[in-house]
Protein backbone atom coordinates (compact mmCIF):
# COMPACT_ATOMS: atom_id res chain seq x y z
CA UNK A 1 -43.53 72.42 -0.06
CA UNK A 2 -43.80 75.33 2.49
CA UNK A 3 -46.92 75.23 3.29
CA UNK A 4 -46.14 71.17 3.95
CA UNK A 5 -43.24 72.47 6.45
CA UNK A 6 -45.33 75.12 8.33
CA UNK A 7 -47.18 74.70 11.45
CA UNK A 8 -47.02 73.71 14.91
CA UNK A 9 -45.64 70.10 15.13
CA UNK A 10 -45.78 68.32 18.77
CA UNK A 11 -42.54 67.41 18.46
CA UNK A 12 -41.02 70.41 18.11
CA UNK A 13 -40.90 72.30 21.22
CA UNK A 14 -40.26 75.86 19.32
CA UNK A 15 -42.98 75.31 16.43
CA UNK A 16 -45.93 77.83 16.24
CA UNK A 17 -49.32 77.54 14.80
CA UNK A 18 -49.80 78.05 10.84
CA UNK A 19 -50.39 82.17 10.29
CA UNK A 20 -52.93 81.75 7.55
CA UNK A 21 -50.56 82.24 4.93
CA UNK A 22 -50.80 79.90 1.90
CA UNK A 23 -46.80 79.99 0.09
CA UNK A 24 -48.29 78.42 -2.25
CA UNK A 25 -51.32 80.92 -3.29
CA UNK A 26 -48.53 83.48 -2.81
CA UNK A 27 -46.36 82.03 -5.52
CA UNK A 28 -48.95 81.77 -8.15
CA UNK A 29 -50.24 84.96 -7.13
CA UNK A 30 -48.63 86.83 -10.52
CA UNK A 31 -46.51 89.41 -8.53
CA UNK A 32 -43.78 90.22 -10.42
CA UNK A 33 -40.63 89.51 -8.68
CA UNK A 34 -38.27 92.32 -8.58
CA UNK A 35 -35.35 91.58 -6.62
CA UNK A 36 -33.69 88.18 -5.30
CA UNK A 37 -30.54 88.04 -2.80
CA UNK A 38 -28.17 85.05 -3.32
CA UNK A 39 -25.71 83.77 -0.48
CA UNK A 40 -23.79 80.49 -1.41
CA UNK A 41 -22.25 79.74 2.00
CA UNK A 42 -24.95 82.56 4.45
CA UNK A 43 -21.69 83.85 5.69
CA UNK A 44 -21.13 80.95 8.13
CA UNK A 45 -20.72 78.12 6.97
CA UNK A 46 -17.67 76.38 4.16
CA UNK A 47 -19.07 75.56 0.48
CA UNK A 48 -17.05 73.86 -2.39
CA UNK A 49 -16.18 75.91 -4.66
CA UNK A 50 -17.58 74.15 -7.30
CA UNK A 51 -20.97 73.85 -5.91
CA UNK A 52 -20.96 77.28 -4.99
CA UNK A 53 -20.29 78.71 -8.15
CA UNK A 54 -23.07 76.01 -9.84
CA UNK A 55 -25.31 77.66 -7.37
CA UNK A 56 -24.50 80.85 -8.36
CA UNK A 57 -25.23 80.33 -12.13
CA UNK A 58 -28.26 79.14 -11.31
CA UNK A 59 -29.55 81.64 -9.27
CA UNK A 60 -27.86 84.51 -11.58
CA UNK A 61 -30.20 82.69 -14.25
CA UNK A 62 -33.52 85.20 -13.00
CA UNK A 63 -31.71 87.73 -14.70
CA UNK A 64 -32.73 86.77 -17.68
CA UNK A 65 -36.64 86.85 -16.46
CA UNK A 66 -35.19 90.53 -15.77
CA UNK A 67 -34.68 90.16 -11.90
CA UNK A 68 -32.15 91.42 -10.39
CA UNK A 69 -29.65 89.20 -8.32
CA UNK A 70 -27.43 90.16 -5.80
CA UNK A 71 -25.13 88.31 -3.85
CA UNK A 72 -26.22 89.17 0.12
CA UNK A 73 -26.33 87.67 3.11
CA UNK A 74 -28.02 88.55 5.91
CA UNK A 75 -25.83 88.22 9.45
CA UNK A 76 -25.76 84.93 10.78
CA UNK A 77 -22.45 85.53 12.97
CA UNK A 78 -24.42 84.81 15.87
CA UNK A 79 -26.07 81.27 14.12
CA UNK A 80 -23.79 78.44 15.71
CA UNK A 81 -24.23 79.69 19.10
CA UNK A 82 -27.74 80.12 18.34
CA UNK A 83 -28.35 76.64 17.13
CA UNK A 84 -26.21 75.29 19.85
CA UNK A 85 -28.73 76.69 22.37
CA UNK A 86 -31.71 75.74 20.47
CA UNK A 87 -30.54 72.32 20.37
CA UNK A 88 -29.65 72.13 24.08
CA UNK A 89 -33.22 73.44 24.50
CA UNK A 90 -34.81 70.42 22.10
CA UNK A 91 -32.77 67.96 23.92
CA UNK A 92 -33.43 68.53 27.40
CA UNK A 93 -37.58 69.11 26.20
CA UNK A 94 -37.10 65.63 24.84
CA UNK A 95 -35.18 63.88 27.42
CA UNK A 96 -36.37 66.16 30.68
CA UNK A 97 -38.50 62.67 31.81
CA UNK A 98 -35.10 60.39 32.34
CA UNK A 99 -33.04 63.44 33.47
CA UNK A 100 -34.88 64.12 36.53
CA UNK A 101 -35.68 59.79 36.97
CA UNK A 102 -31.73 59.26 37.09
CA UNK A 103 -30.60 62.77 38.22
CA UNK A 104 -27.01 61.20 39.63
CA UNK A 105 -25.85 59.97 36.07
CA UNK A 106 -27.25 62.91 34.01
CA UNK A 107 -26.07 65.74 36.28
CA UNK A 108 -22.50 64.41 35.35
CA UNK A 109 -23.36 64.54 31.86
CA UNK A 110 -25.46 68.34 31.87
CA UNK A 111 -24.05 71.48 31.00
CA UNK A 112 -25.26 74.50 33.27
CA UNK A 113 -27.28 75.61 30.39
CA UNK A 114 -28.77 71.93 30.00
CA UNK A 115 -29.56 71.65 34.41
CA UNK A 116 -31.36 75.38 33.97
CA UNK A 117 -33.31 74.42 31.25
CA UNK A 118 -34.35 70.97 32.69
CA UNK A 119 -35.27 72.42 36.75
């Protein structure tokens, strides 16, 4: 399924080129996994409680293909405002044609960050 989702795609502005790496080849390559890291919310974001802990079952099940599972999370304080921008970005890539055809009713409508992005 990775190697489905990798690659540049024309319609996404921020895509880049497949690396050469097959997920796939990787995953049946026989490495032994050591280590996994398990976050049920990544810090930022509200779970249930019940599907979190479901989660966590599940991913505490390596253990018993001796792995060792540790609940981490790497720091994604900084992931709203992130995805906020990148979606600012996406939109005015998409739209940029009818912004600058009707530039009265859009400049109403654009954010500073948007009318940067789009001149």
């Amino acid at each position: 399924m990775l190697d489905a989702m990798t690659g540049e795609n024309p319609l996404d502005p921020v895509s880049l080129p497949r690396d050469g790496t097959s997920y796939l080849q990787a995953a049946r390559s026989g490495m032994p996994i050591r280590k996994v890291a398990f976050s049920a919310d990544l810090g930022v974001t509200p779970v249930d409680p019940e599907v979190a802990e479901i989660c966590r079952r599940a991913a505490y099940r390596f253990r018993e293909l001796g792995v060792e599972v540790v609940d981490a999370h790497p720091d994604l304080s900084n992931a709203h405002s992130a995805f906020q921008t990148l979606r600012a970005r996406g939109f005015a890539a998409a739209h940029a044609r009818k912004l600058q055809e009707h530039p009265a009713s859009s400049s109403r409508r654009r954010s500073g960050t948007l009318k940067k992005v789009c001149n």
